[in-house]
PDB file of N, CA and C in Angstrom:
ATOM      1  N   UNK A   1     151.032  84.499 122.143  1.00  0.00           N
ATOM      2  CA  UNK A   1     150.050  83.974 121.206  1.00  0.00           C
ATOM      3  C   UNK A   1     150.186  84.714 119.888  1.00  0.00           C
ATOM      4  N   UNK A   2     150.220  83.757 119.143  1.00  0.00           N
ATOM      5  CA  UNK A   2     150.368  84.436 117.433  1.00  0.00           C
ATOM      6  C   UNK A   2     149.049  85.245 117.108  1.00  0.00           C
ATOM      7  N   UNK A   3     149.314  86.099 116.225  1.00  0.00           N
ATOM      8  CA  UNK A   3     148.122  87.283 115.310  1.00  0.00           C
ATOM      9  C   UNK A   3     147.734  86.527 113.916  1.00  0.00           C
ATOM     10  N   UNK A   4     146.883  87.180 113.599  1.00  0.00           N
ATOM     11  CA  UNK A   4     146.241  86.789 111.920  1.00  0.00           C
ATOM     12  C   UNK A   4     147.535  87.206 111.180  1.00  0.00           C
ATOM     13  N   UNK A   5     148.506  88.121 111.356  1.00  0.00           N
ATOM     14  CA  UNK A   5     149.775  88.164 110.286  1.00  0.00           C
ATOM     15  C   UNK A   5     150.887  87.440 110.778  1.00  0.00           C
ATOM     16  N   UNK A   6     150.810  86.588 111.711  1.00  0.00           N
ATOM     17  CA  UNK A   6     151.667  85.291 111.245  1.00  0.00           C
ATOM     18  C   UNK A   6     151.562  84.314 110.752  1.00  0.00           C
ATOM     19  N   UNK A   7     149.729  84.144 109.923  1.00  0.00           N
ATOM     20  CA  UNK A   7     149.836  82.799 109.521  1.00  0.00           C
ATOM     21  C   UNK A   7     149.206  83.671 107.795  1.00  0.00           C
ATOM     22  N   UNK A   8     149.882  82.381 107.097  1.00  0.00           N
ATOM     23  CA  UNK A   8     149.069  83.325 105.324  1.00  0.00           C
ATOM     24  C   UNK A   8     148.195  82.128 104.816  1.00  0.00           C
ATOM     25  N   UNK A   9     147.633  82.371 103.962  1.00  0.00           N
ATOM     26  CA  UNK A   9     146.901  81.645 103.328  1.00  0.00           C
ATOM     27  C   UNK A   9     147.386  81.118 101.839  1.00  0.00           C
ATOM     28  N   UNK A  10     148.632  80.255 101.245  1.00  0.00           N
ATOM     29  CA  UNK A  10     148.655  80.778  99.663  1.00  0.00           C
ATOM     30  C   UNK A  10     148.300  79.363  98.798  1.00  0.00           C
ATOM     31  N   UNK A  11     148.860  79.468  97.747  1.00  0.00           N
ATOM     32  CA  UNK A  11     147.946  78.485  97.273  1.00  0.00           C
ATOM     33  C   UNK A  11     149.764  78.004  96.752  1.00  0.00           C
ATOM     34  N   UNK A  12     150.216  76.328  96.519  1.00  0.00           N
ATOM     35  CA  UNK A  12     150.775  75.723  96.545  1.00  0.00           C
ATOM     36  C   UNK A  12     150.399  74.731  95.536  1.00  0.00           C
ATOM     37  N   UNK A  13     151.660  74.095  94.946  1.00  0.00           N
ATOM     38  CA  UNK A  13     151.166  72.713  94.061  1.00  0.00           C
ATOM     39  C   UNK A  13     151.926  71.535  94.673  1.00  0.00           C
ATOM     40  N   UNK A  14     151.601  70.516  95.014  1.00  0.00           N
ATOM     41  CA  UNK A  14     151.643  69.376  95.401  1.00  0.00           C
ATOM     42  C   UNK A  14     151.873  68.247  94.404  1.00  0.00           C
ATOM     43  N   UNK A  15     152.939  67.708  94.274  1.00  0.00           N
ATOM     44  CA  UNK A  15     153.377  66.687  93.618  1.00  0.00           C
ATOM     45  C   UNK A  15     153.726  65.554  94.329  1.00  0.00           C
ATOM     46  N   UNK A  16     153.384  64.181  93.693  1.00  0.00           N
ATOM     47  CA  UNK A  16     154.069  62.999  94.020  1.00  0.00           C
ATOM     48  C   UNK A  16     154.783  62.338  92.791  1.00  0.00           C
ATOM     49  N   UNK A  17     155.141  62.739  91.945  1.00  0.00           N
ATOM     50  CA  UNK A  17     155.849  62.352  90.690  1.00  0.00           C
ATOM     51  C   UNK A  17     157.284  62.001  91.294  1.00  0.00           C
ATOM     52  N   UNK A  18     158.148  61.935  91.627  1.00  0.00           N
ATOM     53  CA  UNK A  18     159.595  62.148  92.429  1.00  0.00           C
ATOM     54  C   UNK A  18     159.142  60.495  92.599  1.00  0.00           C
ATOM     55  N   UNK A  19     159.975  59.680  92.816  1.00  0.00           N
ATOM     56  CA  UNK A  19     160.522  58.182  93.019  1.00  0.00           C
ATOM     57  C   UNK A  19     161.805  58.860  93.779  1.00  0.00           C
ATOM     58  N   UNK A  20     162.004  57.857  94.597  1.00  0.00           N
ATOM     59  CA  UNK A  20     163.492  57.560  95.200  1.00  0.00           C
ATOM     60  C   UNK A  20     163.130  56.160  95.591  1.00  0.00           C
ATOM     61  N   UNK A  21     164.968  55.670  95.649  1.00  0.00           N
ATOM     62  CA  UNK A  21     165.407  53.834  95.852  1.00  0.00           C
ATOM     63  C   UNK A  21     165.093  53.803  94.704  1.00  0.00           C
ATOM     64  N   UNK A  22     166.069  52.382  95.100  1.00  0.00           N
ATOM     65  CA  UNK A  22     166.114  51.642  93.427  1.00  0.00           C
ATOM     66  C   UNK A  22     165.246  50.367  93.863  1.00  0.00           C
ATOM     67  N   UNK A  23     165.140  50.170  95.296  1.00  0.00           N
ATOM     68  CA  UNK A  23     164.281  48.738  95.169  1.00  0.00           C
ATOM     69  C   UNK A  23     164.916  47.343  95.393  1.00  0.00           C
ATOM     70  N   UNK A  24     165.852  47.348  95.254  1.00  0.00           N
ATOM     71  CA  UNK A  24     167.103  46.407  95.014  1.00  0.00           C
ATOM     72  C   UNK A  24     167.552  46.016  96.656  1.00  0.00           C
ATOM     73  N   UNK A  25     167.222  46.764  97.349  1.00  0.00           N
ATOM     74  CA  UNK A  25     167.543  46.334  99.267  1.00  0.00           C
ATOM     75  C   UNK A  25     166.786  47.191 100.129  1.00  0.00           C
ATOM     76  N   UNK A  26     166.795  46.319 101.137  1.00  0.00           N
ATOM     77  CA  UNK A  26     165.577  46.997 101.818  1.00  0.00           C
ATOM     78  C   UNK A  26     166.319  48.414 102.666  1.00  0.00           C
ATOM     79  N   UNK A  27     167.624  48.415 102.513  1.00  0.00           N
ATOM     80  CA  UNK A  27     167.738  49.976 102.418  1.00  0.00           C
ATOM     81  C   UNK A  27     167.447  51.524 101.368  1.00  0.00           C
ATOM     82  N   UNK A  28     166.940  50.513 100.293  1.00  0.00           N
ATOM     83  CA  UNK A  28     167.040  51.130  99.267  1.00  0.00           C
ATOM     84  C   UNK A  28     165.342  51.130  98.591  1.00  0.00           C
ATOM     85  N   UNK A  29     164.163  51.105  99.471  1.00  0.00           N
ATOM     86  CA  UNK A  29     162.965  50.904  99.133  1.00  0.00           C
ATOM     87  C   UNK A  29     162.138  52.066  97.873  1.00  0.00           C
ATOM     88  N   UNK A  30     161.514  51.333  96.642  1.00  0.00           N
ATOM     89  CA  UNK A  30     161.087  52.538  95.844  1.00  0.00           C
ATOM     90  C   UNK A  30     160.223  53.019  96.404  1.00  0.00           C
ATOM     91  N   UNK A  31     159.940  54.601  96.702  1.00  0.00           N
ATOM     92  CA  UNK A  31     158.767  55.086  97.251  1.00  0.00           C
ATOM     93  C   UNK A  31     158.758  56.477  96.489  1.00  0.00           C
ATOM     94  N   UNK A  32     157.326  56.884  96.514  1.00  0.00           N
ATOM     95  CA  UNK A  32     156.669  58.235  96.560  1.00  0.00           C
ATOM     96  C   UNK A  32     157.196  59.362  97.363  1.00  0.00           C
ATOM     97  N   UNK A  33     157.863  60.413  96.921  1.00  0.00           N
ATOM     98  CA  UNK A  33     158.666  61.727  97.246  1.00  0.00           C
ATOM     99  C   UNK A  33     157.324  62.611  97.569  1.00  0.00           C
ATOM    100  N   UNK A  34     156.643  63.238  98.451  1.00  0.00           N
ATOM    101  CA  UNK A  34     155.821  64.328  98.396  1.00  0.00           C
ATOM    102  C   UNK A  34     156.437  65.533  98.204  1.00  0.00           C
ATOM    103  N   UNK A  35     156.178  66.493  97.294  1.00  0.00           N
ATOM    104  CA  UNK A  35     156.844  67.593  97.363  1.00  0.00           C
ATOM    105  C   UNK A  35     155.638  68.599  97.053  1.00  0.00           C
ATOM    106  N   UNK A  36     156.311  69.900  97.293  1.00  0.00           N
ATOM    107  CA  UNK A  36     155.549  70.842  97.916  1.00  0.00           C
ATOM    108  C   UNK A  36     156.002  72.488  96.901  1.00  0.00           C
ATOM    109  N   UNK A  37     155.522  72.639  96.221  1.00  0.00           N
ATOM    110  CA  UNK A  37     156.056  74.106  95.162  1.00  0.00           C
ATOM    111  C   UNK A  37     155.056  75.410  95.389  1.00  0.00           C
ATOM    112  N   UNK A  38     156.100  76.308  95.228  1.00  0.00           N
ATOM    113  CA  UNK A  38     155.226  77.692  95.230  1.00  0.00           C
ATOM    114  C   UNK A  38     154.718  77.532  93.558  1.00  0.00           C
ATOM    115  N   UNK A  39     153.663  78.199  93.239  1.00  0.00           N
ATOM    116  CA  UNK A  39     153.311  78.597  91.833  1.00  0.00           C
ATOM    117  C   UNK A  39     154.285  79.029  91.002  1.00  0.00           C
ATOM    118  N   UNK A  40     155.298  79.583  91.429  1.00  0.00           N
ATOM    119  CA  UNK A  40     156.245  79.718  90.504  1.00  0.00           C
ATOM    120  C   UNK A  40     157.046  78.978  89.839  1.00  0.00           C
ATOM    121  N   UNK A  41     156.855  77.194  90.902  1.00  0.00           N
ATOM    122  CA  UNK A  41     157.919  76.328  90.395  1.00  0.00           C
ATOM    123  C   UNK A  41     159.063  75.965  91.699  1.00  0.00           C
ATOM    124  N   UNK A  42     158.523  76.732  92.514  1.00  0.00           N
ATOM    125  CA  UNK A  42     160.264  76.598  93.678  1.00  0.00           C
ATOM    126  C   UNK A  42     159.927  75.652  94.239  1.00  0.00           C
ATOM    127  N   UNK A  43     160.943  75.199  94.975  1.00  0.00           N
ATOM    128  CA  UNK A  43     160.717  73.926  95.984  1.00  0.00           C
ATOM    129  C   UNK A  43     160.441  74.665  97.576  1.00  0.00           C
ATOM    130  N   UNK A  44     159.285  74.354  98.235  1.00  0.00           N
ATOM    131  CA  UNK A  44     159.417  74.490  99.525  1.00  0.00           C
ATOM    132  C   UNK A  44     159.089  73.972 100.912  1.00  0.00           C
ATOM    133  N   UNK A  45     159.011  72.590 100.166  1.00  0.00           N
ATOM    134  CA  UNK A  45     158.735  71.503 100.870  1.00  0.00           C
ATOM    135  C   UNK A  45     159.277  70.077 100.685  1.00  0.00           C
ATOM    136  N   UNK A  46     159.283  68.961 101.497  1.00  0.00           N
ATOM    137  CA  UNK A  46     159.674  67.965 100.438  1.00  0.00           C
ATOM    138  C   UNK A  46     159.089  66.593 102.091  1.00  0.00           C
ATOM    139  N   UNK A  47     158.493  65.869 101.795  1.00  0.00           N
ATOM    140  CA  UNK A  47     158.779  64.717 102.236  1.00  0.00           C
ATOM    141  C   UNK A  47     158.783  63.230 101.888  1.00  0.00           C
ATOM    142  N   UNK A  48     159.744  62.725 102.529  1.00  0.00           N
ATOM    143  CA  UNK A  48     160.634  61.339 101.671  1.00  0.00           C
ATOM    144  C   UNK A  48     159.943  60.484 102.875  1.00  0.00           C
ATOM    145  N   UNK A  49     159.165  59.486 102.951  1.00  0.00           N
ATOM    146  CA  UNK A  49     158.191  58.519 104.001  1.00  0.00           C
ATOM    147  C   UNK A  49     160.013  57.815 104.626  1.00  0.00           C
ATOM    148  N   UNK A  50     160.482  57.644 103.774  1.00  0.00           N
ATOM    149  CA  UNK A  50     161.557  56.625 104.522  1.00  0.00           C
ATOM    150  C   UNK A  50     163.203  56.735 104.159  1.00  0.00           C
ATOM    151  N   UNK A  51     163.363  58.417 104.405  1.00  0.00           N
ATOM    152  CA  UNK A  51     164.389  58.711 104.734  1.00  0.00           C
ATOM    153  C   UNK A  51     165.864  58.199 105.401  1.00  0.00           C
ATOM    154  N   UNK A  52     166.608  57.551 104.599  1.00  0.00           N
ATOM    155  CA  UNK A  52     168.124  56.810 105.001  1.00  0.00           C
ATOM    156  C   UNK A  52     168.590  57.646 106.569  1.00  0.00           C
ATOM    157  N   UNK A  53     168.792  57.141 107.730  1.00  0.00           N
ATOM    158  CA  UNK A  53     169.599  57.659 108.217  1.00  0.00           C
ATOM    159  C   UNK A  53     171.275  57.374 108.430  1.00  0.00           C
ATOM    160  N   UNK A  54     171.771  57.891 108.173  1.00  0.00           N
ATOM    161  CA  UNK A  54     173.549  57.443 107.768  1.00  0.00           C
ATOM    162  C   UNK A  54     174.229  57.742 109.250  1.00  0.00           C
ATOM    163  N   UNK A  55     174.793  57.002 109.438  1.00  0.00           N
ATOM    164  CA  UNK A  55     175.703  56.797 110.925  1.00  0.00           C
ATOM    165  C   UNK A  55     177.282  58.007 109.898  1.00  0.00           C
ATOM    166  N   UNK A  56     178.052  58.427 110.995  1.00  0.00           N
ATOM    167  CA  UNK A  56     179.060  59.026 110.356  1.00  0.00           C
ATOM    168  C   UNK A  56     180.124  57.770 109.647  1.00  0.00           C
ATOM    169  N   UNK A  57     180.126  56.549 110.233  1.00  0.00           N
ATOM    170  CA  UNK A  57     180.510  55.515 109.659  1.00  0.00           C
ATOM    171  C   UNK A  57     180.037  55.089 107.832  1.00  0.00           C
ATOM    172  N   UNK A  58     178.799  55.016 107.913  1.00  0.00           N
ATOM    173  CA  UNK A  58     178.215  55.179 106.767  1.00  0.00           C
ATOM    174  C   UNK A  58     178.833  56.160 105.446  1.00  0.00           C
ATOM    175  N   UNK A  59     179.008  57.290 106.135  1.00  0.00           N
ATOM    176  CA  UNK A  59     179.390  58.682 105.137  1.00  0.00           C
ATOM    177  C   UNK A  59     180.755  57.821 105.118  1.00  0.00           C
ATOM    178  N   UNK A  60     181.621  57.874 105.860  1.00  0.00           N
ATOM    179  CA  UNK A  60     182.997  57.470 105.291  1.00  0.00           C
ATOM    180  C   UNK A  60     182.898  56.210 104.053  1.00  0.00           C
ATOM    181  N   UNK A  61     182.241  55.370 104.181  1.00  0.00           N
ATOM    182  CA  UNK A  61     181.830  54.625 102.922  1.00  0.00           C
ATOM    183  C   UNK A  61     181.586  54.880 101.928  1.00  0.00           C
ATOM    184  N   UNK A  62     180.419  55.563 101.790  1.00  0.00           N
ATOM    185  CA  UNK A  62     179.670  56.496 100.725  1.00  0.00           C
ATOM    186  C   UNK A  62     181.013  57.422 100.351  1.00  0.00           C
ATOM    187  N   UNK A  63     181.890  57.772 100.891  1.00  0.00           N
ATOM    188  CA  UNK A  63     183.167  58.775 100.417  1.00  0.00           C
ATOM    189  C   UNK A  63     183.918  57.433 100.034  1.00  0.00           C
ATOM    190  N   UNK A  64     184.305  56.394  99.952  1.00  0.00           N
ATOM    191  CA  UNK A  64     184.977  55.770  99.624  1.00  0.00           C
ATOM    192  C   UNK A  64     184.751  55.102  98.350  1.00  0.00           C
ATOM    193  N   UNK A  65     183.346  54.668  98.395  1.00  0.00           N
ATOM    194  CA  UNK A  65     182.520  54.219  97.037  1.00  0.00           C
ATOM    195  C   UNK A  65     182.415  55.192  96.029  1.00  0.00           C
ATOM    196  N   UNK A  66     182.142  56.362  96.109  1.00  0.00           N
ATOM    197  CA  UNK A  66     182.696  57.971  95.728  1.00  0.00           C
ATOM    198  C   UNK A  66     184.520  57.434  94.680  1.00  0.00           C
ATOM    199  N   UNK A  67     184.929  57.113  95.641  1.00  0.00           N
ATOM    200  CA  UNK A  67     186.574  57.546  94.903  1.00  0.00           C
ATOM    201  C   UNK A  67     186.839  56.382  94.339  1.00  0.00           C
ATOM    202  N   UNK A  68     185.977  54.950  94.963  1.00  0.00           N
ATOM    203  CA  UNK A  68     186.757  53.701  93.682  1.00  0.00           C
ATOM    204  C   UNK A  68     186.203  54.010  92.792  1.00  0.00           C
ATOM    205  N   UNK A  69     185.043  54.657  92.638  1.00  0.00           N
ATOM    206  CA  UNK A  69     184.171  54.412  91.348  1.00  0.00           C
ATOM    207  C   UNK A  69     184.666  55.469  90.326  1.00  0.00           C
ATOM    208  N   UNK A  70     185.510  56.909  90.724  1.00  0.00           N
ATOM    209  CA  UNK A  70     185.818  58.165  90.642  1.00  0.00           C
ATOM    210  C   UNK A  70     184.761  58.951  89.949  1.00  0.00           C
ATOM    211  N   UNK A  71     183.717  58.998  90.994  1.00  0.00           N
ATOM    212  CA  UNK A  71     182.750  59.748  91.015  1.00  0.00           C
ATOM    213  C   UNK A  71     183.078  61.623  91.510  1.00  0.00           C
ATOM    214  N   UNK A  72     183.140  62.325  90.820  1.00  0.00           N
ATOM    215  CA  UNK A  72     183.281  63.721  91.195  1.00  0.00           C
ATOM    216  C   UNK A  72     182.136  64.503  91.881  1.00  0.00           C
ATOM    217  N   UNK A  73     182.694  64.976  92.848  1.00  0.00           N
ATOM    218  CA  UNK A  73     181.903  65.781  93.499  1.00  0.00           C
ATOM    219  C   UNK A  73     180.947  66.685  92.773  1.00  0.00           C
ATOM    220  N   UNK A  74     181.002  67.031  92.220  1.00  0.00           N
ATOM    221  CA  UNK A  74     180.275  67.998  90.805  1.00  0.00           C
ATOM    222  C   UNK A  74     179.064  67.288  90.606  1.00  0.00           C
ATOM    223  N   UNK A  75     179.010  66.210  90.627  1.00  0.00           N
ATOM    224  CA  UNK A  75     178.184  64.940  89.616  1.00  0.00           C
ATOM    225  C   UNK A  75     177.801  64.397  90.516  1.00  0.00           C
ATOM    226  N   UNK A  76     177.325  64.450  92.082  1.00  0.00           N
ATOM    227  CA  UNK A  76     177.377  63.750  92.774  1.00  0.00           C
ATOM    228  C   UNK A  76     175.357  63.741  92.934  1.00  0.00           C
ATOM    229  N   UNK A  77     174.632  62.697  92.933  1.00  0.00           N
ATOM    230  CA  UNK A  77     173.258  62.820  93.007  1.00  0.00           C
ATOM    231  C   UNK A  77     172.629  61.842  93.435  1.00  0.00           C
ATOM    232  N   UNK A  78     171.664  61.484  93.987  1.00  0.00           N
ATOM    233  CA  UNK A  78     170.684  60.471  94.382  1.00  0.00           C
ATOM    234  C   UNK A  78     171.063  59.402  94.023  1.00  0.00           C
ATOM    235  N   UNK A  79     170.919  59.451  92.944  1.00  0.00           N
ATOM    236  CA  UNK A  79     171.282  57.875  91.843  1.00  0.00           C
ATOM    237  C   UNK A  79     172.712  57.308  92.325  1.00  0.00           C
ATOM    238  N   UNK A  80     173.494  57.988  92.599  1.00  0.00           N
ATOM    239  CA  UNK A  80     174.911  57.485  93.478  1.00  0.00           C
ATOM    240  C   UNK A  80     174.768  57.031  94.811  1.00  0.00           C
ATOM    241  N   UNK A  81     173.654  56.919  95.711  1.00  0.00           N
ATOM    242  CA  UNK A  81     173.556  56.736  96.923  1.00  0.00           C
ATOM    243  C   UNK A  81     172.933  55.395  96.956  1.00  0.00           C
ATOM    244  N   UNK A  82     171.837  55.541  95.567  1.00  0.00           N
ATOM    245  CA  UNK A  82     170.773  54.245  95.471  1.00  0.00           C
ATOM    246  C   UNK A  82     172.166  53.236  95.245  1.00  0.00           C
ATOM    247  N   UNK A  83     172.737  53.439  94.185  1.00  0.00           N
ATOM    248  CA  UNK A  83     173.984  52.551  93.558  1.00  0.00           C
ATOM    249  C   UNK A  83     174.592  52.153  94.572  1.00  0.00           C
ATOM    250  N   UNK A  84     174.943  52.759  96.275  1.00  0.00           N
ATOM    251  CA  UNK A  84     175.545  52.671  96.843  1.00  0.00           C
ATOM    252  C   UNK A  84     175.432  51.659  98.562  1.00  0.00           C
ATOM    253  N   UNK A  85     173.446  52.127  98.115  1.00  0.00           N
ATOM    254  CA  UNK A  85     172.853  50.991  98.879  1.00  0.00           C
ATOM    255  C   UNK A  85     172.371  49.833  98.467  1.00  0.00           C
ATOM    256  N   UNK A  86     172.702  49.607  97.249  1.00  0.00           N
ATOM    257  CA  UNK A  86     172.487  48.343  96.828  1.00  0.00           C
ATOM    258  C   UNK A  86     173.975  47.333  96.603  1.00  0.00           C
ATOM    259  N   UNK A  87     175.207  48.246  96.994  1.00  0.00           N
ATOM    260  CA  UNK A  87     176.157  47.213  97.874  1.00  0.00           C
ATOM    261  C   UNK A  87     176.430  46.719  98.876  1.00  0.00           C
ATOM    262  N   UNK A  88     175.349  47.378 100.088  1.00  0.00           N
ATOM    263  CA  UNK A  88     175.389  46.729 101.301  1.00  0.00           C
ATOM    264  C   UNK A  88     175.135  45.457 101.583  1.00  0.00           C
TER     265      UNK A  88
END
């Protein structure tokens, strides 16, 4: 059984500003990001209501749509995935 010093009390900021999907397929639905920050600004939380799950089939696609488009790994972000479910 846990003690009073495993649980803390702190104070957190709560955002829903964050969008993800573009909207464009119903793999790709716009929704509300909850996220979760220490006072300082850090991220230490995050939940997405309707999280993509990708088959390993999937990823080989997403790597393929990646190289016709010659998208660099460097540069690689959200907005490339939305782009990517709205070719399915």
């Amino acid at each position: 059984m846990g003690t009073s010093k495993d649980v803390q009390c702190v104070e957190v900021i709560i955002s829903k500003q964050l969008r993800r999907g573009s909207g464009k397929s119903n793999r790709s639905p716009i929704r509300a990001i909850t996220q979760v920050f220490t006072k300082n600004g850090d991220l230490i939380a995050e939940h997405d209501p309707c999280p993509e799950n990708f088959t390993p089939s999937d990823l080989v696609k997403f790597a393929q749509y990646l190289e016709l488009n010659k998208i660099i790994p460097k540069s690689i972000g959200t907005i490339h995935v939305d782009q990517w479910l709205d070719t399915l």
